[in-house]
PDB file of N, CA and C in Angstrom:
ATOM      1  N   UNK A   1       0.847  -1.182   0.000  1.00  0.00           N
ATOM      2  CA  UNK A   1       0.000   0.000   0.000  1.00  0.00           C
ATOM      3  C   UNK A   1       0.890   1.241   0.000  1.00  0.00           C
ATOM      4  N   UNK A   2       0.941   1.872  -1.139  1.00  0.00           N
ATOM      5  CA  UNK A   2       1.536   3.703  -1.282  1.00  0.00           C
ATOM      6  C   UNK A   2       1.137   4.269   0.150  1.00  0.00           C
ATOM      7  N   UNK A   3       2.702   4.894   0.481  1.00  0.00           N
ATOM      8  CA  UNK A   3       2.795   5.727   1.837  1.00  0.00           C
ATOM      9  C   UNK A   3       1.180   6.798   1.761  1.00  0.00           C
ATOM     10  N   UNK A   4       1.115   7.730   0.697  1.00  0.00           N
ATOM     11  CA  UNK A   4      -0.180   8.292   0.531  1.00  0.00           C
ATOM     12  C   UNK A   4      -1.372   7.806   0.747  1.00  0.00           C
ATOM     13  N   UNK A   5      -1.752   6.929   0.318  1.00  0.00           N
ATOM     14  CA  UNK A   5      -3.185   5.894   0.781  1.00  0.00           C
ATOM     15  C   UNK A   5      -3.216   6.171   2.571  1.00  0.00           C
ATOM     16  N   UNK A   6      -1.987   5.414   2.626  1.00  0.00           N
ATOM     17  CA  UNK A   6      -2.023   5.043   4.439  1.00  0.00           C
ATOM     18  C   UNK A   6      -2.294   6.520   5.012  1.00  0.00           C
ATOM     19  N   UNK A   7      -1.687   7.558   4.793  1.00  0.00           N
ATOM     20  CA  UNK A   7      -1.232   8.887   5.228  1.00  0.00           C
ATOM     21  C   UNK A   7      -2.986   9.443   4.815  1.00  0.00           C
ATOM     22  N   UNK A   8      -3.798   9.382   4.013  1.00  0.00           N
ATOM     23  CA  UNK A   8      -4.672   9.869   3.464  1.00  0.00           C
ATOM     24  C   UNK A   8      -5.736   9.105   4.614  1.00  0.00           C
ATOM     25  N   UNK A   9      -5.695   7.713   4.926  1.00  0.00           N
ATOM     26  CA  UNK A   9      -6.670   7.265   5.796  1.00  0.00           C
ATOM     27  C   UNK A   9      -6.264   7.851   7.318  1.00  0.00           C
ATOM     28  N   UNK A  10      -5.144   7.736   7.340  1.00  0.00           N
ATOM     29  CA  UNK A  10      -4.829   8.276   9.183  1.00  0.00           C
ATOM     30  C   UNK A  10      -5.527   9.968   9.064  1.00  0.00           C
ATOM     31  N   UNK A  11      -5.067  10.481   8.118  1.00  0.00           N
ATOM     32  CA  UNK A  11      -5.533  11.985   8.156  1.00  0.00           C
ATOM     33  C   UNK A  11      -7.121  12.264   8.010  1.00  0.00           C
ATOM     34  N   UNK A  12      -7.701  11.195   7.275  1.00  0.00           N
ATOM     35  CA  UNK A  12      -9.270  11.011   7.257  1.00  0.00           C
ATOM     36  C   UNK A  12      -9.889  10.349   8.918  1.00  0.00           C
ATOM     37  N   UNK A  13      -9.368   9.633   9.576  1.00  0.00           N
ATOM     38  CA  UNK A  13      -9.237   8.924  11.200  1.00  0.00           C
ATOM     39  C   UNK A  13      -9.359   9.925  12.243  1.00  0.00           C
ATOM     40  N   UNK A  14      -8.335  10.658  11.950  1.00  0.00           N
ATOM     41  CA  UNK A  14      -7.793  12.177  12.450  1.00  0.00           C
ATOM     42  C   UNK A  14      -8.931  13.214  12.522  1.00  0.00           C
ATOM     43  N   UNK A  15      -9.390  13.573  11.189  1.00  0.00           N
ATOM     44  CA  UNK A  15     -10.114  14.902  10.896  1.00  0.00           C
ATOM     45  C   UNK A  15     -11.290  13.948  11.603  1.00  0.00           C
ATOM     46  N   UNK A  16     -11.927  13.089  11.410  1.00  0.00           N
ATOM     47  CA  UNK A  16     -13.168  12.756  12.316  1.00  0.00           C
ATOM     48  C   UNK A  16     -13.316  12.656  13.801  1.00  0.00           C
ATOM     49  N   UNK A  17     -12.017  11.815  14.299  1.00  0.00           N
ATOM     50  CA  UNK A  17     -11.881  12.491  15.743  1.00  0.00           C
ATOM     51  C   UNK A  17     -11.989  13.495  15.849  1.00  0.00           C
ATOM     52  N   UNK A  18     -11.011  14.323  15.645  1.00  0.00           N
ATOM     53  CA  UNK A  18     -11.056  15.787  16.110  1.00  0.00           C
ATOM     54  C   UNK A  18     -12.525  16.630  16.000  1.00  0.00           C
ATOM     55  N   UNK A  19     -13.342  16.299  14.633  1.00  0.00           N
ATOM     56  CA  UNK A  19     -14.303  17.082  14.398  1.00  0.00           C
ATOM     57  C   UNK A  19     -15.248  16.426  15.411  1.00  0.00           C
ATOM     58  N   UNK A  20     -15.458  15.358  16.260  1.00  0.00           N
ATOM     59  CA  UNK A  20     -16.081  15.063  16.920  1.00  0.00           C
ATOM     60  C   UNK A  20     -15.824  15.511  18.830  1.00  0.00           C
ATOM     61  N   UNK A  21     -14.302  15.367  18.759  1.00  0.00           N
ATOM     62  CA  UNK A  21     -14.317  15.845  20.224  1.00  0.00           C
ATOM     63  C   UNK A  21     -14.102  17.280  20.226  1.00  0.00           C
ATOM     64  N   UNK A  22     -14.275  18.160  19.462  1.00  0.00           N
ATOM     65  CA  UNK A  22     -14.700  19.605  19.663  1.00  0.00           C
ATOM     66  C   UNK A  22     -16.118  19.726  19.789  1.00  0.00           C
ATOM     67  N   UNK A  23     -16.739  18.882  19.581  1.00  0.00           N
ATOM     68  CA  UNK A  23     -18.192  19.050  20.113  1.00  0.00           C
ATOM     69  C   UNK A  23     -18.606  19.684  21.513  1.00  0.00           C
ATOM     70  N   UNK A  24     -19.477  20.241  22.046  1.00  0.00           N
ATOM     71  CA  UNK A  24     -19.803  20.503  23.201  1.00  0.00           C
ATOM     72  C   UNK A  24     -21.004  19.511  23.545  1.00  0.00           C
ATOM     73  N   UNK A  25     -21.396  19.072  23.115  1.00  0.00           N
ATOM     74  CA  UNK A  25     -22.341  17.657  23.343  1.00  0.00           C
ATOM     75  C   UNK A  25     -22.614  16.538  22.285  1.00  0.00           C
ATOM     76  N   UNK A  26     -21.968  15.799  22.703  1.00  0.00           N
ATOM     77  CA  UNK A  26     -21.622  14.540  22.176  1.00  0.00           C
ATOM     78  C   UNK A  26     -22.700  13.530  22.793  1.00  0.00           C
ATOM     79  N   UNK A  27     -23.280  12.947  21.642  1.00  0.00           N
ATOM     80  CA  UNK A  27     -24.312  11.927  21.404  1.00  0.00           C
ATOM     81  C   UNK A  27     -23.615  10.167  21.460  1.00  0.00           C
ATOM     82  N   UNK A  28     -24.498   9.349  21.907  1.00  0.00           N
ATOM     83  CA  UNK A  28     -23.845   7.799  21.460  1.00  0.00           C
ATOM     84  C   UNK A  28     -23.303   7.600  20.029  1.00  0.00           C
ATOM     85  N   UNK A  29     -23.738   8.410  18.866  1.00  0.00           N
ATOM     86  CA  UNK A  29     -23.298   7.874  17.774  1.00  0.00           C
ATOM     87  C   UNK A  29     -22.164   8.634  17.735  1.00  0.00           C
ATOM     88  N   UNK A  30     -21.901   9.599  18.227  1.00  0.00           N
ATOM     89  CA  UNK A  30     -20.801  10.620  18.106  1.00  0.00           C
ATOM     90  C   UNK A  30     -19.227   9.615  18.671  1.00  0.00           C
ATOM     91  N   UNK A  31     -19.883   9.281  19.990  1.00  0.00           N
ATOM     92  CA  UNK A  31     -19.192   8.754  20.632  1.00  0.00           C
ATOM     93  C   UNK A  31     -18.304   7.525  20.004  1.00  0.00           C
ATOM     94  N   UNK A  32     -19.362   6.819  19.302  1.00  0.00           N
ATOM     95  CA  UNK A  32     -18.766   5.297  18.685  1.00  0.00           C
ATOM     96  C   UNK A  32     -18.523   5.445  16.948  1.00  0.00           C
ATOM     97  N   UNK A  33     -18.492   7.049  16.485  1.00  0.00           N
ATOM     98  CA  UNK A  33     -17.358   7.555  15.714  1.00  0.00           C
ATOM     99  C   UNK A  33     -15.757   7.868  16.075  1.00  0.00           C
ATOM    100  N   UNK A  34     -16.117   8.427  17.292  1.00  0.00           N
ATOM    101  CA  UNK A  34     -14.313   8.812  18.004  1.00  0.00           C
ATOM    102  C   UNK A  34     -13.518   7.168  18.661  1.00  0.00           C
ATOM    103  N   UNK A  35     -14.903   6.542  18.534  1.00  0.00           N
ATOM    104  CA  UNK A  35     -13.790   5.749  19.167  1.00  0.00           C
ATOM    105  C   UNK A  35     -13.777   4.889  17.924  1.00  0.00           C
ATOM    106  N   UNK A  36     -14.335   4.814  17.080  1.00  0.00           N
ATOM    107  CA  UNK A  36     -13.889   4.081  15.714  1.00  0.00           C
ATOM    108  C   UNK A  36     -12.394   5.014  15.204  1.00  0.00           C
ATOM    109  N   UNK A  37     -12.640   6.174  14.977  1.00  0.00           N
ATOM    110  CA  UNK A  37     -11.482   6.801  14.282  1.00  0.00           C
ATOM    111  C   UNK A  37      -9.793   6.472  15.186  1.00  0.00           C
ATOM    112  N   UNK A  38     -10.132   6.543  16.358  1.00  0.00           N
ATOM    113  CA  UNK A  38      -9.128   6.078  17.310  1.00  0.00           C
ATOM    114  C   UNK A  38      -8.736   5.265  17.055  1.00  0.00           C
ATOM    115  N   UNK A  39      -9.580   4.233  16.870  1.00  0.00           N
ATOM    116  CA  UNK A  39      -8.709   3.130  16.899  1.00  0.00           C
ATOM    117  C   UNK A  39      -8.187   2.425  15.347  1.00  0.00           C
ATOM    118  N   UNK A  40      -8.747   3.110  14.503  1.00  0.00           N
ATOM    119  CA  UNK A  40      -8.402   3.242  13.044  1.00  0.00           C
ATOM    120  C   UNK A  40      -6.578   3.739  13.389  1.00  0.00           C
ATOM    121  N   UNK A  41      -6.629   4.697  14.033  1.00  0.00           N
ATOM    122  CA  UNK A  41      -5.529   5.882  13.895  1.00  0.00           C
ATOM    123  C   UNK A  41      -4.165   4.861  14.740  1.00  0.00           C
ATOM    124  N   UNK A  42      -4.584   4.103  15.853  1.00  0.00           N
ATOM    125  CA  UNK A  42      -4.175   3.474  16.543  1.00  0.00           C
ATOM    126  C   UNK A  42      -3.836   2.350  15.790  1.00  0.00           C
ATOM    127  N   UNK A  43      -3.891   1.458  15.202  1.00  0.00           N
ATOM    128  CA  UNK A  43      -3.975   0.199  13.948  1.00  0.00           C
ATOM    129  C   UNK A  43      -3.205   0.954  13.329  1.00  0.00           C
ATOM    130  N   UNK A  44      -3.283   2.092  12.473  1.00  0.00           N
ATOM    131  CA  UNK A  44      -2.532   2.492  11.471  1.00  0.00           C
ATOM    132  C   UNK A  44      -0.787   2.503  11.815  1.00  0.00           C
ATOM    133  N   UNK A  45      -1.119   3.133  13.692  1.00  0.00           N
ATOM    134  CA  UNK A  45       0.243   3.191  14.375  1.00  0.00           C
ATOM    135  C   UNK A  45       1.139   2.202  14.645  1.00  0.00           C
ATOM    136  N   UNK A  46       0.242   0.749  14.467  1.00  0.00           N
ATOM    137  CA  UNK A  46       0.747  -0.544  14.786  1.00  0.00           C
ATOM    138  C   UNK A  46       1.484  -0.760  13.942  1.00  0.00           C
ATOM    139  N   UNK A  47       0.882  -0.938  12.972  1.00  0.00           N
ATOM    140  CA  UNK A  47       1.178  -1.480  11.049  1.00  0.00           C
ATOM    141  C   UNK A  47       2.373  -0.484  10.701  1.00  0.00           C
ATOM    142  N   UNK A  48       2.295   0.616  11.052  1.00  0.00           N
ATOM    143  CA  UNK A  48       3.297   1.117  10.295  1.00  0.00           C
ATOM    144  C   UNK A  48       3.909   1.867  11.052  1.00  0.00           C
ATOM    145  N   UNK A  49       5.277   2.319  10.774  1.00  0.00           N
ATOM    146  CA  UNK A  49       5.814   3.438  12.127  1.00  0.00           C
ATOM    147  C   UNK A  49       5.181   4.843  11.929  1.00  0.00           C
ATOM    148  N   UNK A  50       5.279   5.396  13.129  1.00  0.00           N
ATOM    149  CA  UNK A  50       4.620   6.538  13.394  1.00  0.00           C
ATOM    150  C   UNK A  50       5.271   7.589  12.642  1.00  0.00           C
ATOM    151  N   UNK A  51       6.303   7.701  12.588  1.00  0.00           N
ATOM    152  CA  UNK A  51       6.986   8.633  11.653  1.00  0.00           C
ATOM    153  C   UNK A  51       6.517   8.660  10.152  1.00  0.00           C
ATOM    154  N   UNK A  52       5.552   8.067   9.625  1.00  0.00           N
ATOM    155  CA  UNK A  52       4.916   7.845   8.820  1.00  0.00           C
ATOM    156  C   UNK A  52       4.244   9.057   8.442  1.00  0.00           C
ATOM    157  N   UNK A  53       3.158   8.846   9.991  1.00  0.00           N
ATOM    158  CA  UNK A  53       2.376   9.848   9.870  1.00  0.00           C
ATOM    159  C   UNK A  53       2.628  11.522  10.368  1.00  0.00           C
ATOM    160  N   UNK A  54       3.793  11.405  11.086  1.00  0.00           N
ATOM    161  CA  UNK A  54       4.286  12.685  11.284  1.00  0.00           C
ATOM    162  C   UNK A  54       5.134  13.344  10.310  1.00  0.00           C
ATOM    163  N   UNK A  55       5.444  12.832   9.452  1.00  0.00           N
ATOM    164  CA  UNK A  55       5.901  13.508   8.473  1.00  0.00           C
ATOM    165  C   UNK A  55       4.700  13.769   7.444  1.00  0.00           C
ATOM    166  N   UNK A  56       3.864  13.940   7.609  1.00  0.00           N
ATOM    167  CA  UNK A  56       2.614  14.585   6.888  1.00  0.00           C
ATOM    168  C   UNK A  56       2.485  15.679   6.800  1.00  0.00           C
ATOM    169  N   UNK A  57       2.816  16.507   7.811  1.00  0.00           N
ATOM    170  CA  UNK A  57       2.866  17.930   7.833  1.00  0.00           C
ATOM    171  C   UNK A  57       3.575  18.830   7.240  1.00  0.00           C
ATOM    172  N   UNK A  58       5.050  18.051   7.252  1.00  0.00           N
ATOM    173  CA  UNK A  58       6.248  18.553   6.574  1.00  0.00           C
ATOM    174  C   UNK A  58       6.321  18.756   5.349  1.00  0.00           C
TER     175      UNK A  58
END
């Protein structure tokens, strides 16, 4: 799998967490989005080294 694919799903994992725990009230479905994206983001961290995804920014 192209570094981009992987980098494109962690950053898609990412933007849904985040857009969910800036919420000020968070619902059950909200909830079992953040913790899906987490653990997407978390898996991604397993599989591949993290420096992966920190060099995304750069």
């Amino acid at each position: 799998m192209p570094k981009k694919l992987i980098r494109k799903e962690y950053a898609k994992a990412r933007k849904t967490r985040d857009i969910y725990t800036s919420a000020t009230c968070i619902n059950d479905m909200e909830i079992r989005a953040i913790d899906h994206a987490e653990g997407r983001m978390c898996e991604l961290n397993t599989l591949f080294d993290k420096s992966l995804f920190e060099e995304e920014g750069k």
